[in-house]
PDB file of N, CA and C in Angstrom:
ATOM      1  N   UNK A   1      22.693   3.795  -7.979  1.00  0.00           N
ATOM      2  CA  UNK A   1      21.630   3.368  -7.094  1.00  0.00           C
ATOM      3  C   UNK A   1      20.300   3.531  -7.808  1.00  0.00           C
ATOM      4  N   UNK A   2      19.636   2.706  -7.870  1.00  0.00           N
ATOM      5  CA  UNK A   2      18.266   2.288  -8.193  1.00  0.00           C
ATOM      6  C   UNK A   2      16.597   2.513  -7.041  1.00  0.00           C
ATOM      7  N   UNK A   3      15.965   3.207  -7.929  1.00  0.00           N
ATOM      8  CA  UNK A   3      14.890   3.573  -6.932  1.00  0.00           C
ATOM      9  C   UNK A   3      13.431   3.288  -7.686  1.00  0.00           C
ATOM     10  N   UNK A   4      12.517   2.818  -7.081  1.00  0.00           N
ATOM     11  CA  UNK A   4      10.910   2.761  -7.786  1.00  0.00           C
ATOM     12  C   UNK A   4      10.143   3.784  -6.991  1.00  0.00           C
ATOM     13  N   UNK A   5       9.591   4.547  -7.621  1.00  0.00           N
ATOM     14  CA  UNK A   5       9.377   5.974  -7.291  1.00  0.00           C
ATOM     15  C   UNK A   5       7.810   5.238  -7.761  1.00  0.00           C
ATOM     16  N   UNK A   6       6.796   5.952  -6.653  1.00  0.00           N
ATOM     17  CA  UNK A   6       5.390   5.814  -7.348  1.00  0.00           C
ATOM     18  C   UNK A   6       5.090   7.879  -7.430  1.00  0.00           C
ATOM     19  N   UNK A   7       4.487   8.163  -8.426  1.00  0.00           N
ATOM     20  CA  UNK A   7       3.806   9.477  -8.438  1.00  0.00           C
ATOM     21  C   UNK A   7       3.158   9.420  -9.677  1.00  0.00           C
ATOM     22  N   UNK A   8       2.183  10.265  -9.146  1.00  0.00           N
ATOM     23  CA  UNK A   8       0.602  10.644  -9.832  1.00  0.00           C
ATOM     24  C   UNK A   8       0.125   9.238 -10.225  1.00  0.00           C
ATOM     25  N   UNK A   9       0.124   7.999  -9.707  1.00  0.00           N
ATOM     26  CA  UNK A   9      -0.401   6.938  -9.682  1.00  0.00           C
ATOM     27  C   UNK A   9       0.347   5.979 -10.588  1.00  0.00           C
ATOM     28  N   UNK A  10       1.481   6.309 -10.929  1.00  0.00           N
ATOM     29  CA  UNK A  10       2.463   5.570 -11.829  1.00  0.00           C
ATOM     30  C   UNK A  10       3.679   5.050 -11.587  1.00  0.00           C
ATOM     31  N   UNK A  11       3.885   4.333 -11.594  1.00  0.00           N
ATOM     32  CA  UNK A  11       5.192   4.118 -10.790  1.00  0.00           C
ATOM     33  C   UNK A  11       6.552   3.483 -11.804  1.00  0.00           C
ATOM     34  N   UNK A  12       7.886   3.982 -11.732  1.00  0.00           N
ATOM     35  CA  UNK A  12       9.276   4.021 -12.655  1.00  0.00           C
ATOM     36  C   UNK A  12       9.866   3.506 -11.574  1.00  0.00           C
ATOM     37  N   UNK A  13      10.961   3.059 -12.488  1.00  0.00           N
ATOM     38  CA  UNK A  13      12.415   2.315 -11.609  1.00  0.00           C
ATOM     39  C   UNK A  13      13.237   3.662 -12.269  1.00  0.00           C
ATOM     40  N   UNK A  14      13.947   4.558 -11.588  1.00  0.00           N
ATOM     41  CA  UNK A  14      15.127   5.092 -12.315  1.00  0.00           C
ATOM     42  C   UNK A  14      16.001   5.370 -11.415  1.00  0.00           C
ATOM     43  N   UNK A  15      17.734   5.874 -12.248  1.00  0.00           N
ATOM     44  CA  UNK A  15      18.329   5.813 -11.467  1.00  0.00           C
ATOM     45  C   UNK A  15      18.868   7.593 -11.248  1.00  0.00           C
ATOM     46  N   UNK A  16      19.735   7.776 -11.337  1.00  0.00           N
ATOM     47  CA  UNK A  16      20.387   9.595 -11.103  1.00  0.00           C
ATOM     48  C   UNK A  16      20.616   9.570 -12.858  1.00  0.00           C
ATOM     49  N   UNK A  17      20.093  10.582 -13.347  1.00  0.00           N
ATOM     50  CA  UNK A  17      20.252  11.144 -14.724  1.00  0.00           C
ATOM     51  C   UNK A  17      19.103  11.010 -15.644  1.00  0.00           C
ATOM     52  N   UNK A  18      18.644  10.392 -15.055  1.00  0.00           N
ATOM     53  CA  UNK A  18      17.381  10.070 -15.941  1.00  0.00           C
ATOM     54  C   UNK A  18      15.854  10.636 -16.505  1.00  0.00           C
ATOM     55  N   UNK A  19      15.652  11.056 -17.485  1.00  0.00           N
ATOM     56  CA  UNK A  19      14.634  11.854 -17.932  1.00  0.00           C
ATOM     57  C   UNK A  19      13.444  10.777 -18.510  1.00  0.00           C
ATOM     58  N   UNK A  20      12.282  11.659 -17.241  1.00  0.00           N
ATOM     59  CA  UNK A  20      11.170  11.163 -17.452  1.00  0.00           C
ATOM     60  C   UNK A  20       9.497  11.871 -17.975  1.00  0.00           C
ATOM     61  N   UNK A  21       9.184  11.653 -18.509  1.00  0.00           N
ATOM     62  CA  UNK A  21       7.942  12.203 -18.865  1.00  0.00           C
ATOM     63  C   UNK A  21       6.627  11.639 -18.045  1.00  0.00           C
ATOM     64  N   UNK A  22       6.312  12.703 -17.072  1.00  0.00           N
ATOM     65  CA  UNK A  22       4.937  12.674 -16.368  1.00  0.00           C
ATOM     66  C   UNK A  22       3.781  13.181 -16.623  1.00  0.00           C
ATOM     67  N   UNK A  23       2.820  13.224 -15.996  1.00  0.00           N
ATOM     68  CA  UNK A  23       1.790  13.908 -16.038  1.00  0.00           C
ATOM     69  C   UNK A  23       2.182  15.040 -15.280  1.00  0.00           C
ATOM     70  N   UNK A  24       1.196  16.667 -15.600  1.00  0.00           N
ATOM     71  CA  UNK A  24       1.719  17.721 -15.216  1.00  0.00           C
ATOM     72  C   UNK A  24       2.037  18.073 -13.748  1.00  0.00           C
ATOM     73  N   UNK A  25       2.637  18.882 -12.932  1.00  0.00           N
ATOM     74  CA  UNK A  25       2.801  18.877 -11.764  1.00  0.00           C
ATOM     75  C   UNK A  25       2.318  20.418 -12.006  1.00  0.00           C
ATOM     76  N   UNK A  26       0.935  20.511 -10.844  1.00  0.00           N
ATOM     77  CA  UNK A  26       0.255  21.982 -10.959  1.00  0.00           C
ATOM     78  C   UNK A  26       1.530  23.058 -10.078  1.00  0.00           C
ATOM     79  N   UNK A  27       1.561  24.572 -11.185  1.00  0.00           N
ATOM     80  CA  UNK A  27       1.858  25.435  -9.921  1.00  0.00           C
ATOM     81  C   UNK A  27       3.251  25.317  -9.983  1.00  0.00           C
ATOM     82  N   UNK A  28       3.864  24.442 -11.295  1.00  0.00           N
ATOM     83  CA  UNK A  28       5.491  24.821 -11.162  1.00  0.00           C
ATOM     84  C   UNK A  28       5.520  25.034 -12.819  1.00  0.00           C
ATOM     85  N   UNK A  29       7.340  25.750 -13.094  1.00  0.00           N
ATOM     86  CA  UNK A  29       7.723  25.762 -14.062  1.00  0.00           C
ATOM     87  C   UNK A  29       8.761  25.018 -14.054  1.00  0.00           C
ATOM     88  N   UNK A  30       9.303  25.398 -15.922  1.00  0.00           N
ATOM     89  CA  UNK A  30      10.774  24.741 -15.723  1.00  0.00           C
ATOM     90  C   UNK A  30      11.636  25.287 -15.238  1.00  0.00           C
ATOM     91  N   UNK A  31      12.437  25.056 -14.261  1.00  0.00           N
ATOM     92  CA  UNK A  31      13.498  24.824 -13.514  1.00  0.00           C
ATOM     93  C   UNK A  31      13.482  24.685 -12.396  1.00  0.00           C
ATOM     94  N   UNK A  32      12.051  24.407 -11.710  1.00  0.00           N
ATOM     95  CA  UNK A  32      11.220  23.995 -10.191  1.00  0.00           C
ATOM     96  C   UNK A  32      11.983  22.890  -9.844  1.00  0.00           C
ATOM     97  N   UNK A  33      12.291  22.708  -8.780  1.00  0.00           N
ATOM     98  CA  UNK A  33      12.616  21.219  -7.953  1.00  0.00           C
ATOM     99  C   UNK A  33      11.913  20.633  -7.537  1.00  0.00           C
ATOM    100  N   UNK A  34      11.666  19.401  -7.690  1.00  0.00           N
ATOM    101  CA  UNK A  34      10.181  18.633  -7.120  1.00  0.00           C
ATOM    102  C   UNK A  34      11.313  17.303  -6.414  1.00  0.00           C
ATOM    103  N   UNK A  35      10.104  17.228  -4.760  1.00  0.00           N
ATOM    104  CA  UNK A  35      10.726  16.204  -3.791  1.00  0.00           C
ATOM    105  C   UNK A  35       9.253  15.266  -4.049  1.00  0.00           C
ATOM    106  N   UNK A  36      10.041  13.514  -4.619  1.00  0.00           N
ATOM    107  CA  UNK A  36       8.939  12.582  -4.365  1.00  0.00           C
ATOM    108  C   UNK A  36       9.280  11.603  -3.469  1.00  0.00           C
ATOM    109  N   UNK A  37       8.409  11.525  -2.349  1.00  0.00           N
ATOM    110  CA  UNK A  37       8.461  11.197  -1.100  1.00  0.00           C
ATOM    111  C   UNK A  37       7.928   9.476  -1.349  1.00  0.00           C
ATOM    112  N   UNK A  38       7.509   8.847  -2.320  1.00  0.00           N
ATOM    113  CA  UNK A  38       6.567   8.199  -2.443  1.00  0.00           C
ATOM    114  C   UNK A  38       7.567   7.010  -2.884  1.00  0.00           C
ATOM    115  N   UNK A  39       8.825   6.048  -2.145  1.00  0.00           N
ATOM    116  CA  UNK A  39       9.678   5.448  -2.750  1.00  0.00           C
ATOM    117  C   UNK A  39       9.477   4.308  -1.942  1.00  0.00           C
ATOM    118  N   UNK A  40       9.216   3.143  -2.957  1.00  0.00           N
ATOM    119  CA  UNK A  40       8.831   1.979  -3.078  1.00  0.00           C
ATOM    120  C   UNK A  40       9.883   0.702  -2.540  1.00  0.00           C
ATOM    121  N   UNK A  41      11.047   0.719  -3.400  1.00  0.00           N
ATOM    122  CA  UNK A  41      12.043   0.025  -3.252  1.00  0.00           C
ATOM    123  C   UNK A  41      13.552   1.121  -3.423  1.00  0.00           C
ATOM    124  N   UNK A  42      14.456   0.623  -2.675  1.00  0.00           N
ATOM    125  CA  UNK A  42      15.466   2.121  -3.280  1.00  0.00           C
ATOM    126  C   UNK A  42      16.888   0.476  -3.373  1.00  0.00           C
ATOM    127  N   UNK A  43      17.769   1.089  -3.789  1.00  0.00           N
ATOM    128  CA  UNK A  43      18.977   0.053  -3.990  1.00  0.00           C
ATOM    129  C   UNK A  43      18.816  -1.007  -4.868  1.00  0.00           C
ATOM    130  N   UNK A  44      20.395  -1.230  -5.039  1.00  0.00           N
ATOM    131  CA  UNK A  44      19.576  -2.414  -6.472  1.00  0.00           C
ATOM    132  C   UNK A  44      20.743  -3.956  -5.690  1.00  0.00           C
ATOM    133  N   UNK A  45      20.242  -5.366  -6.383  1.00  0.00           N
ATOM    134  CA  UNK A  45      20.993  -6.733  -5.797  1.00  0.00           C
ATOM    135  C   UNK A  45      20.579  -7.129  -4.244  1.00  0.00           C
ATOM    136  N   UNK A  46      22.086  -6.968  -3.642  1.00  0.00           N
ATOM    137  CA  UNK A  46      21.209  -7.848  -2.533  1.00  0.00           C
ATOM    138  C   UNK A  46      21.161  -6.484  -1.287  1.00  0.00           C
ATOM    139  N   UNK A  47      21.493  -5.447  -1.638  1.00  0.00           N
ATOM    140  CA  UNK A  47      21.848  -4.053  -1.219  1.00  0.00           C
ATOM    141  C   UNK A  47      19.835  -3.636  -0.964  1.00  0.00           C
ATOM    142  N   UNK A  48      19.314  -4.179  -1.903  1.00  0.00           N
ATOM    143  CA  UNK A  48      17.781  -3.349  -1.884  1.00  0.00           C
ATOM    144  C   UNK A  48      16.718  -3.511  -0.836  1.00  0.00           C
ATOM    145  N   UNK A  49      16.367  -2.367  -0.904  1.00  0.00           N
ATOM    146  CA  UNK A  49      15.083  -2.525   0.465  1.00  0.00           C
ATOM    147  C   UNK A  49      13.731  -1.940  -0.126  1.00  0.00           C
ATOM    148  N   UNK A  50      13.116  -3.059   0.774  1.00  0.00           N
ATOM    149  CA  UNK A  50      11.621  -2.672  -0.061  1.00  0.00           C
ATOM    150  C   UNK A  50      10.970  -2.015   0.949  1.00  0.00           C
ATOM    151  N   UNK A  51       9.516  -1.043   0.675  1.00  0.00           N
ATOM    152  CA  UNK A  51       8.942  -0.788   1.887  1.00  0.00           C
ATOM    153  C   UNK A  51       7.602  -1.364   2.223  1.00  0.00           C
ATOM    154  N   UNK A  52       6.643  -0.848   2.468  1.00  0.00           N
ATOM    155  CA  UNK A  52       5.756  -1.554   3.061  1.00  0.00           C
ATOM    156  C   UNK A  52       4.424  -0.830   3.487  1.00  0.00           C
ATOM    157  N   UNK A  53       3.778   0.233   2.563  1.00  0.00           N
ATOM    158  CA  UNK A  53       4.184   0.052   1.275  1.00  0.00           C
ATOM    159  C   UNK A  53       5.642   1.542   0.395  1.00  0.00           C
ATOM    160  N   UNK A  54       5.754   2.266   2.049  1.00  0.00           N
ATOM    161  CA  UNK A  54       6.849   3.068   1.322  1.00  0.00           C
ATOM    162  C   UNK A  54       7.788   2.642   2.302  1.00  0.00           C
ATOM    163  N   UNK A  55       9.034   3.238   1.726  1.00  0.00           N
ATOM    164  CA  UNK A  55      10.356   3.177   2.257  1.00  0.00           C
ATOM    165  C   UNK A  55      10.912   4.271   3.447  1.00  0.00           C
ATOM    166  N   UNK A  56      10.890   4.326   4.613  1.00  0.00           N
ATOM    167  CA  UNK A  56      10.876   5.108   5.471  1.00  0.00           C
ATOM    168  C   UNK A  56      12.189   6.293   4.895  1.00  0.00           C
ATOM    169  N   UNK A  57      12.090   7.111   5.205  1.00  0.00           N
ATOM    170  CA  UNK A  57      13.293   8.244   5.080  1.00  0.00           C
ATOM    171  C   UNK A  57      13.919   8.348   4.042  1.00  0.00           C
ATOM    172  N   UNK A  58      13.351   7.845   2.674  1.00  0.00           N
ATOM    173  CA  UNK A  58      13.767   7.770   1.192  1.00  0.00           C
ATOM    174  C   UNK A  58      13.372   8.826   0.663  1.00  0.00           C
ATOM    175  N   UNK A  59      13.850   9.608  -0.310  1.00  0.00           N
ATOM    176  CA  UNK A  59      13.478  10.613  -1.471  1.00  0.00           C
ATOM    177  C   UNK A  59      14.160  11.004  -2.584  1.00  0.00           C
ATOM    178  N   UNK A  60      13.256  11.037  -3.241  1.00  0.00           N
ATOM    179  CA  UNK A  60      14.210  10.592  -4.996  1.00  0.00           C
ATOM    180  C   UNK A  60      13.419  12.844  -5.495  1.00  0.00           C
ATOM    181  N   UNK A  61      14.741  13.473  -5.584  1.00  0.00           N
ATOM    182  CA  UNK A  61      14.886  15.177  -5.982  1.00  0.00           C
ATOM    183  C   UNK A  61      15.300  15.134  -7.449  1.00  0.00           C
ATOM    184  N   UNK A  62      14.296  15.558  -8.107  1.00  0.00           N
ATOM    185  CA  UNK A  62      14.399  15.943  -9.560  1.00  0.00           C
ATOM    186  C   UNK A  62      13.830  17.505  -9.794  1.00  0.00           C
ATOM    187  N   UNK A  63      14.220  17.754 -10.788  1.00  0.00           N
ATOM    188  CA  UNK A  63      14.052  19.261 -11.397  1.00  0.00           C
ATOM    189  C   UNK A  63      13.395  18.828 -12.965  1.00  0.00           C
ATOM    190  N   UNK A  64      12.641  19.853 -12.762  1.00  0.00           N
ATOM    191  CA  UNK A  64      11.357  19.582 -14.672  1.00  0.00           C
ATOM    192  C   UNK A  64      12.186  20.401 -15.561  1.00  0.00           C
ATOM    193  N   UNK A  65      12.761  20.032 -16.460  1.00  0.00           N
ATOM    194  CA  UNK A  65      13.324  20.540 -17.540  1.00  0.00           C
ATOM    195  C   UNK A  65      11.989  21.588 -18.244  1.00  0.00           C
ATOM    196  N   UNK A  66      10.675  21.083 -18.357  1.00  0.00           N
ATOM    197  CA  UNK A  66       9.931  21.763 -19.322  1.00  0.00           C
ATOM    198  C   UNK A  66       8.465  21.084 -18.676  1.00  0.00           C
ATOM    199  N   UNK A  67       7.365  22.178 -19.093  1.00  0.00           N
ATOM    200  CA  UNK A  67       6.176  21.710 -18.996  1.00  0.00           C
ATOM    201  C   UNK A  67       5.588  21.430 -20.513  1.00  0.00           C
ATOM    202  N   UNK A  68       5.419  20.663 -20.909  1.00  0.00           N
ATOM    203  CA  UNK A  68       4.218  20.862 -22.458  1.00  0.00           C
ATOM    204  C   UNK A  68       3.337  19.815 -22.818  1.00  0.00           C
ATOM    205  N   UNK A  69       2.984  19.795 -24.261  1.00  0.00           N
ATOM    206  CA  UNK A  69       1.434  19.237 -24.140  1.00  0.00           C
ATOM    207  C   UNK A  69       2.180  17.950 -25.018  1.00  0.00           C
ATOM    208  N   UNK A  70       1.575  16.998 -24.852  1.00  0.00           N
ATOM    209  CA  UNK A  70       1.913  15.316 -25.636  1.00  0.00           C
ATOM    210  C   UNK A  70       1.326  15.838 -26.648  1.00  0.00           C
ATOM    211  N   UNK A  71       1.682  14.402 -27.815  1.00  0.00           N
ATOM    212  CA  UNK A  71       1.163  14.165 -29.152  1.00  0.00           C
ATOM    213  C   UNK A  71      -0.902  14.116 -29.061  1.00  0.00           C
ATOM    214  N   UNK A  72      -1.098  14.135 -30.339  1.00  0.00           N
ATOM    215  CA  UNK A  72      -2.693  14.596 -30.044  1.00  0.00           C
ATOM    216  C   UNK A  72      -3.347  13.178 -30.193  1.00  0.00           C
ATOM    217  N   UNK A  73      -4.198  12.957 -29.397  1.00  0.00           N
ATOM    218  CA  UNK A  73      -4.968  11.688 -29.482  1.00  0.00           C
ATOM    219  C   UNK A  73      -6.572  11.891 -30.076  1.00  0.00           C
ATOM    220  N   UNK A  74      -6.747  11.341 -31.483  1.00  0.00           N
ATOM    221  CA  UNK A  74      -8.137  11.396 -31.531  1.00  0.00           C
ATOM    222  C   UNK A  74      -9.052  10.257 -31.508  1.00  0.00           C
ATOM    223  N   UNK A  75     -10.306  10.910 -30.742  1.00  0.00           N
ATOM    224  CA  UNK A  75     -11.316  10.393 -29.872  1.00  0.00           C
ATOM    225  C   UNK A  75     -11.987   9.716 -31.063  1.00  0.00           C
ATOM    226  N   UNK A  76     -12.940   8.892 -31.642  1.00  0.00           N
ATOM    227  CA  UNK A  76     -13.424   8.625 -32.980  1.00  0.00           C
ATOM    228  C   UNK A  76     -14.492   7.976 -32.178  1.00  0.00           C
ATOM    229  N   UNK A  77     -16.002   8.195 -32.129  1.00  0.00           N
ATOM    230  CA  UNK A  77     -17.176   7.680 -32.209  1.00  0.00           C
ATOM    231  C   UNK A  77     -17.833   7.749 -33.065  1.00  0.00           C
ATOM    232  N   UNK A  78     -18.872   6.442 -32.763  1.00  0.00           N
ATOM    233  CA  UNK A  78     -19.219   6.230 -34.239  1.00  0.00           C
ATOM    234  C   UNK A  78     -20.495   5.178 -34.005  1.00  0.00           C
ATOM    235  N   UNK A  79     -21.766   5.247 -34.522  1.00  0.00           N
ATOM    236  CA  UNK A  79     -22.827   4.210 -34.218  1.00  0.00           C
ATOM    237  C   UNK A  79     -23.008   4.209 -35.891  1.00  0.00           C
ATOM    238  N   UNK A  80     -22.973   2.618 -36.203  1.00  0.00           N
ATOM    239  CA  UNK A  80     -23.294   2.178 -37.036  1.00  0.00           C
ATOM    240  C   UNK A  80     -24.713   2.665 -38.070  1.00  0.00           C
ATOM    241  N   UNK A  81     -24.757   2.391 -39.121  1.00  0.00           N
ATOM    242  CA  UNK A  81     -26.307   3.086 -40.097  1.00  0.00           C
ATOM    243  C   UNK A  81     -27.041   3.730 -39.008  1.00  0.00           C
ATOM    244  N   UNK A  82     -26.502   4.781 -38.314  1.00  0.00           N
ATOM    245  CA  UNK A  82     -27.674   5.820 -37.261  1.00  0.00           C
ATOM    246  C   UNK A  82     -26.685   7.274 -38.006  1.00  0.00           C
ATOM    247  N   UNK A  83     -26.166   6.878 -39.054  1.00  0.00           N
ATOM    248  CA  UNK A  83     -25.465   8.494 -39.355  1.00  0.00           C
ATOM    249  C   UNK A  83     -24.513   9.517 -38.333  1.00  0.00           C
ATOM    250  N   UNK A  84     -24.122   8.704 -37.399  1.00  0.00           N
ATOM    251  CA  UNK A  84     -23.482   9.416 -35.903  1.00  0.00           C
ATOM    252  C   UNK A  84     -22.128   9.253 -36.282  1.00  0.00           C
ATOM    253  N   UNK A  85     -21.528  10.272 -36.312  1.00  0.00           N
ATOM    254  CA  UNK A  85     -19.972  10.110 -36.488  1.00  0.00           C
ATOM    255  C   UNK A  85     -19.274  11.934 -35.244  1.00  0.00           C
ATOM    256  N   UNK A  86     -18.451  11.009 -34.551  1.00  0.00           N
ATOM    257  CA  UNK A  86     -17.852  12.302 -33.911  1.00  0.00           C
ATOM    258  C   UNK A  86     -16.371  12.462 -33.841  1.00  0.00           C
ATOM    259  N   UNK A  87     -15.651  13.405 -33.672  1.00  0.00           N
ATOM    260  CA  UNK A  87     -14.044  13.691 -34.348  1.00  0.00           C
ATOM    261  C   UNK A  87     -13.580  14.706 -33.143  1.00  0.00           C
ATOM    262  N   UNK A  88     -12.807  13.717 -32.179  1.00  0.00           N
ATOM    263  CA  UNK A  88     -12.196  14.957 -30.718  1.00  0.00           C
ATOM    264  C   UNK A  88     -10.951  14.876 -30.909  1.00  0.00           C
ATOM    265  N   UNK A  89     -10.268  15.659 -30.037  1.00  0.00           N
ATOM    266  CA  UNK A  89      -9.012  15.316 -30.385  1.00  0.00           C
ATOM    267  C   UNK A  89      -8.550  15.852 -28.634  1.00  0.00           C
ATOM    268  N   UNK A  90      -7.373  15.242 -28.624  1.00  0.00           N
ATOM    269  CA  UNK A  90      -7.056  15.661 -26.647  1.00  0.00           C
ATOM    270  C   UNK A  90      -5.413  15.538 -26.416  1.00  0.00           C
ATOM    271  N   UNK A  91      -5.102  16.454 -25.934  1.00  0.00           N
ATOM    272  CA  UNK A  91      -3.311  16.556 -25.491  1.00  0.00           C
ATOM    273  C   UNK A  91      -3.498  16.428 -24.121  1.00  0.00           C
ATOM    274  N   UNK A  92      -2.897  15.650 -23.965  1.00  0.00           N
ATOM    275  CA  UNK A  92      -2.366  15.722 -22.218  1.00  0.00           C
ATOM    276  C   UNK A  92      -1.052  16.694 -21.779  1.00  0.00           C
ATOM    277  N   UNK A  93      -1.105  17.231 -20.814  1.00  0.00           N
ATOM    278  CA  UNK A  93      -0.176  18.132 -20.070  1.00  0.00           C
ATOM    279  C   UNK A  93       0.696  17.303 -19.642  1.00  0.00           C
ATOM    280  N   UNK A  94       2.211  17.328 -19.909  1.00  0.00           N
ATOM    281  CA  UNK A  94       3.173  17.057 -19.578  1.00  0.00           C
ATOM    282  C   UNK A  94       4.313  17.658 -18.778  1.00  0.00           C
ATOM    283  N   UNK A  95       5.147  16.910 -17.573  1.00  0.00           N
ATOM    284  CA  UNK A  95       6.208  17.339 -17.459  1.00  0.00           C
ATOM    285  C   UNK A  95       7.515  16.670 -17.930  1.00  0.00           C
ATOM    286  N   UNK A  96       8.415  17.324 -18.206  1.00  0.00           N
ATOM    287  CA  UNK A  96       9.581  16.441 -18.600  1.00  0.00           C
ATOM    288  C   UNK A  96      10.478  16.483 -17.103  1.00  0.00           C
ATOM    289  N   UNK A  97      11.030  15.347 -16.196  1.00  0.00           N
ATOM    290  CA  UNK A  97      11.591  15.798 -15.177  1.00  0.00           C
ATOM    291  C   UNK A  97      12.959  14.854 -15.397  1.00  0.00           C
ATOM    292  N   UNK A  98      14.068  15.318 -14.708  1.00  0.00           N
ATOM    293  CA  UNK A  98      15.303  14.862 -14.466  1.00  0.00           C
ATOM    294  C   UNK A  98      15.806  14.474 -13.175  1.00  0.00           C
ATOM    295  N   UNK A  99      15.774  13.083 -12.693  1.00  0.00           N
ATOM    296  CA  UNK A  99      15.890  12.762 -11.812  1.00  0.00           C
ATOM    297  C   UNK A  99      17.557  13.439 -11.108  1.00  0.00           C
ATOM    298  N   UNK A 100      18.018  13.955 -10.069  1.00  0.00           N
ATOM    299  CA  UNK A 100      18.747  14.315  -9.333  1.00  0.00           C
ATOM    300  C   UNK A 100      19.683  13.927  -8.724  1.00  0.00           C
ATOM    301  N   UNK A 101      18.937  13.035  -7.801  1.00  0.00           N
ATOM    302  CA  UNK A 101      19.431  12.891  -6.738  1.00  0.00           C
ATOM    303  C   UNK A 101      18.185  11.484  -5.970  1.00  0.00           C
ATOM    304  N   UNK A 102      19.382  10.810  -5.340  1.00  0.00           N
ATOM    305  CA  UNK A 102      18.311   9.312  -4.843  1.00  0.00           C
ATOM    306  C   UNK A 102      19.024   9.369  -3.332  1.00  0.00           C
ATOM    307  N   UNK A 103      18.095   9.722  -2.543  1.00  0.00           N
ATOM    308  CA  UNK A 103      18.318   9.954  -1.112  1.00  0.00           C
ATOM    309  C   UNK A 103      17.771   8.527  -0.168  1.00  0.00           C
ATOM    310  N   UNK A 104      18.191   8.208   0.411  1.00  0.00           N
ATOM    311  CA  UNK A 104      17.747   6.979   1.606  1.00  0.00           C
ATOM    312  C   UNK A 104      18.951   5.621   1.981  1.00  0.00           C
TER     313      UNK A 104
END
């Protein structure tokens, strides 16, 4: 069974087993259970239901394998013959989660 899950403003199609990388979820560790209430379409063919814009009584239960930080992104500004050069660099907080269970 097939589900489109929207959370933290992003939204996946997955099904039971599936490992996803989010943005962090405050206030848990790894091996927390997280319920996302926020399900879009659940079922897959002619079986699927969409909602409007959620799916009444749907919930897709995953558990975060791990919290950690992504690959490093650097920031590079720069104004032309004004001698301005700047060098950032930024990790985003990650969760790794494992989808569970697809309820509805």
């Amino acid at each position: 069974m097939k589900a489109t899950i929207k959370t933290q403003g992003r939204q996946f199609t997955v099904t039971k087993g599936d490992i996803l990388k989010v943005n962090s979820y405050p206030n848990t560790q790894a091996g927390d259970s997280v319920e996302l209430n926020e399900v879009l379409m659940i079922g897959e063919g002619s079986d699927a239901r969409f909602g409007s814009p959620l799916v009444e009584g749907a919930s897709v239960k995953a558990t975060i394998l791990e919290n950690k930080k992504d690959k490093k992104i650097v920031v590079f500004k720069k104004k032309r013959r004004q001698g301005y050069k700047r060098r950032r660099g930024h990790r985003q907080h990650l969760s790794v989660i494992k989808i569970e269970s697809i309820k509805g």
